[in-house]
N, C-alpha and C. Protein backbone atom coordinates (compact mmCIF):
# COMPACT_ATOMS: atom_id res chain seq x y z
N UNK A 1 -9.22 11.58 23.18
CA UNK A 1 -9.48 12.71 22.31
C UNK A 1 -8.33 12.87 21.33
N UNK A 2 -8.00 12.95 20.07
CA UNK A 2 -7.59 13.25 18.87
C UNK A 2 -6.88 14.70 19.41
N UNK A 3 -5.80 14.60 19.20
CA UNK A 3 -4.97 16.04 18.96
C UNK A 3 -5.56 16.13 17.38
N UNK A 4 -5.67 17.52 17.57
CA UNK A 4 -6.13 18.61 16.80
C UNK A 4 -4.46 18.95 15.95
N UNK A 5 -5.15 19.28 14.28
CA UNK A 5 -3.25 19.30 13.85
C UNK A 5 -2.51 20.59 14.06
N UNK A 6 -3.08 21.81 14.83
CA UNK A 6 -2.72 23.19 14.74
C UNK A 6 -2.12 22.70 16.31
N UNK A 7 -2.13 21.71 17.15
CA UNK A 7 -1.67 21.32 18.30
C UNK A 7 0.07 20.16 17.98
N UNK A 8 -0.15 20.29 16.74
CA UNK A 8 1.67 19.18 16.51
C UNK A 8 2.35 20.81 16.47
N UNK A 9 3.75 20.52 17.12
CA UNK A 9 4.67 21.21 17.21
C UNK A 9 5.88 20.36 16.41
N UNK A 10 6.52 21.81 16.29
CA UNK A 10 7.79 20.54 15.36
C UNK A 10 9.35 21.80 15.76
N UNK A 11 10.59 20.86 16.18
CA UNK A 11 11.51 21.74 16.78
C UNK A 11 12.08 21.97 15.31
N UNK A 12 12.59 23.51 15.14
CA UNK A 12 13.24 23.67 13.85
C UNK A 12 14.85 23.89 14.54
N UNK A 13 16.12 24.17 13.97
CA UNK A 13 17.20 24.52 14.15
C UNK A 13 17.61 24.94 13.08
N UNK A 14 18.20 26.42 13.37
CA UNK A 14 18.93 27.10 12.20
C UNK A 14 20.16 27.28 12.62
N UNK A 15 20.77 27.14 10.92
CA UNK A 15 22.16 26.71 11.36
C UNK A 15 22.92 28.80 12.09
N UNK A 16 23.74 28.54 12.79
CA UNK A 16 23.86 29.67 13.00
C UNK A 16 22.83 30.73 14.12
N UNK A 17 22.01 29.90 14.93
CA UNK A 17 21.13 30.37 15.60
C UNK A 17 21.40 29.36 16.72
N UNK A 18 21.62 29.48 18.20
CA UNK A 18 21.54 28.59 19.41
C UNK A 18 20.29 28.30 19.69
N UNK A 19 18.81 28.86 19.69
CA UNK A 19 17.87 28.20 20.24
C UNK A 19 17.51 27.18 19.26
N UNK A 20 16.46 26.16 20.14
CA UNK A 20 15.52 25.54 19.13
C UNK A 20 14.10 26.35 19.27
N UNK A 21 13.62 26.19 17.80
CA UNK A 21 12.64 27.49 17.60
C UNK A 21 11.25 26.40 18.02
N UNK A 22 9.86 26.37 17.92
CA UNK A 22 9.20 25.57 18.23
C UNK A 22 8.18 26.30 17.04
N UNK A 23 7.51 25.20 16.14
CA UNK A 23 6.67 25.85 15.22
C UNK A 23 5.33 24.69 15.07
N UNK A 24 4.54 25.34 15.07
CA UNK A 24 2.98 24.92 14.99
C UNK A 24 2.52 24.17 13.42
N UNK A 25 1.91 23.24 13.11
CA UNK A 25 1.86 22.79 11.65
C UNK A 25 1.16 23.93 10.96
N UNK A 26 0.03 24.86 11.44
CA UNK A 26 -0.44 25.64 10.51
C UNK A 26 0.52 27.13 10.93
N UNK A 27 1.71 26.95 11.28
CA UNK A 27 2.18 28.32 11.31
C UNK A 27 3.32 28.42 10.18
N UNK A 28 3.34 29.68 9.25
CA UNK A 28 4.88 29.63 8.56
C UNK A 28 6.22 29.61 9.52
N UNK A 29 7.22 29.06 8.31
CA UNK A 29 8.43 29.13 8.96
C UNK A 29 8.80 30.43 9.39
N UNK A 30 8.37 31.59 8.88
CA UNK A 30 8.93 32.65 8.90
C UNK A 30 8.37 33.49 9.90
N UNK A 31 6.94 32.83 10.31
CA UNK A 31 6.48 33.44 11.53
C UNK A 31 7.37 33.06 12.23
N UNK A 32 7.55 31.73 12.71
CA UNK A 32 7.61 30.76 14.14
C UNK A 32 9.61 31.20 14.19
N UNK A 33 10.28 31.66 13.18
CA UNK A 33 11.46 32.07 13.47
C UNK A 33 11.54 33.84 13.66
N UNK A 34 10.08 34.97 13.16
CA UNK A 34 10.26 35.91 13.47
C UNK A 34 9.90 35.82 14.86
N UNK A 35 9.08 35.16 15.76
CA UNK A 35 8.67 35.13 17.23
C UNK A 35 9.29 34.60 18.21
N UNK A 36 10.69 34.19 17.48
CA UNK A 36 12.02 33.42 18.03
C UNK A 36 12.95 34.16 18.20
N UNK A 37 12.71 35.70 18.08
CA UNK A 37 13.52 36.72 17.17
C UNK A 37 15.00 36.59 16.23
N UNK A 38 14.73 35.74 15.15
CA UNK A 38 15.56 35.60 14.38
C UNK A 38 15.51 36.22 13.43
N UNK A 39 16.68 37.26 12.97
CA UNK A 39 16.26 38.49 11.78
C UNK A 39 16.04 38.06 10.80
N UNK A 40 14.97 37.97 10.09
CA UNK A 40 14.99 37.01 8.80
C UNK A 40 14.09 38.59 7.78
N UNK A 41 14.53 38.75 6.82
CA UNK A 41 14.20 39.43 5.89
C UNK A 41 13.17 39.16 5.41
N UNK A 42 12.24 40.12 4.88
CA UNK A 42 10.77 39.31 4.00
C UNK A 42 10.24 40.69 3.57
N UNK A 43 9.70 40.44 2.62
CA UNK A 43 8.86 41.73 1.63
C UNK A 43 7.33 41.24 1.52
N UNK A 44 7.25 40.02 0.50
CA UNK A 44 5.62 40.08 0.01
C UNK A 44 5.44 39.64 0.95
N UNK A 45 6.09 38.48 1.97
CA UNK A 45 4.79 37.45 2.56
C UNK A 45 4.18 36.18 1.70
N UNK A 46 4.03 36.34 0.80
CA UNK A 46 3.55 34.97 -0.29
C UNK A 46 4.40 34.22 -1.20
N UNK A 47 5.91 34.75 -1.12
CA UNK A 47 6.55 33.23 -1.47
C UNK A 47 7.29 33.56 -2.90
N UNK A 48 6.70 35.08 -3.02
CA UNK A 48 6.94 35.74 -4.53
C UNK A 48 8.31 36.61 -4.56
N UNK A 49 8.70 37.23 -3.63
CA UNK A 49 9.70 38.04 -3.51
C UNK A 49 11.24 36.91 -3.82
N UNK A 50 10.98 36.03 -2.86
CA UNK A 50 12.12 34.99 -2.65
C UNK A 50 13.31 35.41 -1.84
N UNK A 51 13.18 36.91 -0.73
CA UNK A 51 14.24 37.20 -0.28
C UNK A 51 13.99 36.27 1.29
N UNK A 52 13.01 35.90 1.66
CA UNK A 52 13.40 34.87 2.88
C UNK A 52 13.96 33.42 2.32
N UNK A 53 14.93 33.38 1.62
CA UNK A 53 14.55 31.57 1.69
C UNK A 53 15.73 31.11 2.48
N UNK A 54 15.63 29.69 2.45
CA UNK A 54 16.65 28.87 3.01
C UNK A 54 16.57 27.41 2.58
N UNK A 55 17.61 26.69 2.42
CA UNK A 55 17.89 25.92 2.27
C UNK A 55 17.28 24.29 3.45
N UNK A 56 16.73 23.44 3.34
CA UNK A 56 16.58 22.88 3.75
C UNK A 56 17.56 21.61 3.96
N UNK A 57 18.28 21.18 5.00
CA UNK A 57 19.12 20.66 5.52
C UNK A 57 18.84 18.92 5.78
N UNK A 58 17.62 19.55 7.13
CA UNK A 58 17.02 17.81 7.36
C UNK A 58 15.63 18.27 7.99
N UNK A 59 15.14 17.42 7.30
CA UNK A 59 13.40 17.25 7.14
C UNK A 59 12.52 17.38 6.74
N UNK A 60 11.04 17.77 6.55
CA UNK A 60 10.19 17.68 5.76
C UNK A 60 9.57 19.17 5.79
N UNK A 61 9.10 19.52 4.39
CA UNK A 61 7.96 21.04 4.63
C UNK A 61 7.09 21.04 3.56
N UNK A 62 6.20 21.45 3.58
CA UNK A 62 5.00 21.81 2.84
C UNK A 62 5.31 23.24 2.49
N UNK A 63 5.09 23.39 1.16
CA UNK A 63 5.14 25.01 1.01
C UNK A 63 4.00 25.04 -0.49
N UNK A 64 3.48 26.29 0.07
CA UNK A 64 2.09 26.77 -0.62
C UNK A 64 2.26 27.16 -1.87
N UNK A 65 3.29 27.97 -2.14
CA UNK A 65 3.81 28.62 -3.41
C UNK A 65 5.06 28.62 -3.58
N UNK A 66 5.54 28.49 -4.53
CA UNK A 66 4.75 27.73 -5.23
C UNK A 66 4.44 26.38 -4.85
N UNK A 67 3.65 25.23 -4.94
CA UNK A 67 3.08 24.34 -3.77
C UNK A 67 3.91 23.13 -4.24
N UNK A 68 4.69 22.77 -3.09
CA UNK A 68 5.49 21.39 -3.33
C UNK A 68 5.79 20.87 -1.45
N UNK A 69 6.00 19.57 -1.65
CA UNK A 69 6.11 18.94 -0.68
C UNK A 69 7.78 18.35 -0.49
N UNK A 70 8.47 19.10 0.39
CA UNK A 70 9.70 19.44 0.14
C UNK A 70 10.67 18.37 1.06
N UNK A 71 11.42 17.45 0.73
CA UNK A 71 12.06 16.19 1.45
C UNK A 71 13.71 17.14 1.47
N UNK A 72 14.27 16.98 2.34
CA UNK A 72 15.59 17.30 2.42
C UNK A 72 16.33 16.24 1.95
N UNK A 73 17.45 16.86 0.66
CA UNK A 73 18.31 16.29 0.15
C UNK A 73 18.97 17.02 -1.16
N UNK A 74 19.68 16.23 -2.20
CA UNK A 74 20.60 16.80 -3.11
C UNK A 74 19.91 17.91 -3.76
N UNK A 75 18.54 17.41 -4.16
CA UNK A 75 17.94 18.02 -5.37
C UNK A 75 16.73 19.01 -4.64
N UNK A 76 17.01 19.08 -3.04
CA UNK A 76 15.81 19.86 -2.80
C UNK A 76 16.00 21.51 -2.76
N UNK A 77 14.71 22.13 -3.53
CA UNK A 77 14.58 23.60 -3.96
C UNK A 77 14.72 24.35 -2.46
N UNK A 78 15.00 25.50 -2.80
CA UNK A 78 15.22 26.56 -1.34
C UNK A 78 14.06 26.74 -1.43
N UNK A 79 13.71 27.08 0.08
CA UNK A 79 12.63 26.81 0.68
C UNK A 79 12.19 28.61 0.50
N UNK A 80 10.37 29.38 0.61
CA UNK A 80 10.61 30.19 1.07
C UNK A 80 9.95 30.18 1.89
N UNK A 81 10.58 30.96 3.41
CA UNK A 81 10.14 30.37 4.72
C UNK A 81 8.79 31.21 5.18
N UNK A 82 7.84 32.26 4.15
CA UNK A 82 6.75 33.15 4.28
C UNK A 82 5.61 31.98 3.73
N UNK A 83 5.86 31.07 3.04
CA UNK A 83 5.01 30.23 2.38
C UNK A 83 5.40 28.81 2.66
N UNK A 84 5.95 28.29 3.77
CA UNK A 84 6.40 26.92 4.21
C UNK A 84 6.14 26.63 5.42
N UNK A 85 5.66 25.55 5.68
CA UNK A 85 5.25 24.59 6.85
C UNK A 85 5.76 23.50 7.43
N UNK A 86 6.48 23.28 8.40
CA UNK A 86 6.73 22.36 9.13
C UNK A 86 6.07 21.00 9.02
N UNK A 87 6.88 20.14 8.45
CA UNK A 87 5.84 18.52 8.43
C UNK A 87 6.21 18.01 9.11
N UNK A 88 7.76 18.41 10.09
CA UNK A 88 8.62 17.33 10.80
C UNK A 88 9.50 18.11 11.33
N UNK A 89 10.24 17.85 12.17
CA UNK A 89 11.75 18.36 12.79
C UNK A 89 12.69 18.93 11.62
N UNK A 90 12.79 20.22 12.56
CA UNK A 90 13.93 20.47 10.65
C UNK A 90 14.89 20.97 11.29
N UNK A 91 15.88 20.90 10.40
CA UNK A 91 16.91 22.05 10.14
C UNK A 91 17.50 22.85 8.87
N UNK A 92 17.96 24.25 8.90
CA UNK A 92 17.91 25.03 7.86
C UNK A 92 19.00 26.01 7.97
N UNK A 93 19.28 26.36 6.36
CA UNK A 93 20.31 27.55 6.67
C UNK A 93 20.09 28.77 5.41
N UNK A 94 19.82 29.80 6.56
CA UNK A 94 19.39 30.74 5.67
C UNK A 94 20.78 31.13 4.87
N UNK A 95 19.65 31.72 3.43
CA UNK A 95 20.58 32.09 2.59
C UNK A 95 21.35 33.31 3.33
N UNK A 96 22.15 33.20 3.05
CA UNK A 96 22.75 34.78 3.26
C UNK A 96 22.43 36.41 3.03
N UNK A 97 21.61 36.44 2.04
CA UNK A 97 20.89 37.64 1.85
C UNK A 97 19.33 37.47 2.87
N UNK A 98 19.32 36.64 3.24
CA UNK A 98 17.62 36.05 4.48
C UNK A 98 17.94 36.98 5.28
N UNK A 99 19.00 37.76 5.89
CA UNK A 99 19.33 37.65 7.16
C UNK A 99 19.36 39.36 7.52
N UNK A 100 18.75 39.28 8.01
CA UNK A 100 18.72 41.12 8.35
C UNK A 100 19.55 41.53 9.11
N UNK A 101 20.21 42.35 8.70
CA UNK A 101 21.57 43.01 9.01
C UNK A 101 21.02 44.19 10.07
């Protein structure tokens, strides 16, 4: 039987956080680190506000809005984690204003 893709898990690590978080391919980043309880800031939800983002460190994400397929490295855009998806094992570091005080 075919795993189903809402059945891939992918371990994230934030820098500054001890667990590894565990996130689902159709779940946002910003869920699968609010159910991790990691304080992460967020307003719209759709990617428009830009106060969750983070930086992508190492690995791959899909993000909806604006829609790009995001490789970790020199030139890669901050991520926002209300509109981004796990393609692979990551790691990340929230911006500094992400972080709920």
């Amino acid at each position: 039987m075919a795993e189903q893709p809402d059945a891939v898990r992918w371990q994230i690590r934030v820098q500054g956080v001890e667990q590894v978080i565990q996130a689902g391919s159709g779940e946002t980043l910003l869920s699968a680190l609010e159910q991790a309880g990691v304080p992460v800031r967020h307003a719209c939800r759709n990617g428009v506000c830009e106060i969750c983002e983070a930086r992508l460190i190492a690995g791959a994400v899909t993000q909806r809005y604006p829609a790009l397929q995001i490789q970790a490295g020199g030139d890669a855009p901050l991520l926002r984690l209300c509109a981004a998806y796990a393609a692979s094992d990551l790691e990340l570091e929230l911006m500094p204003y992400a972080w709920k005080r």
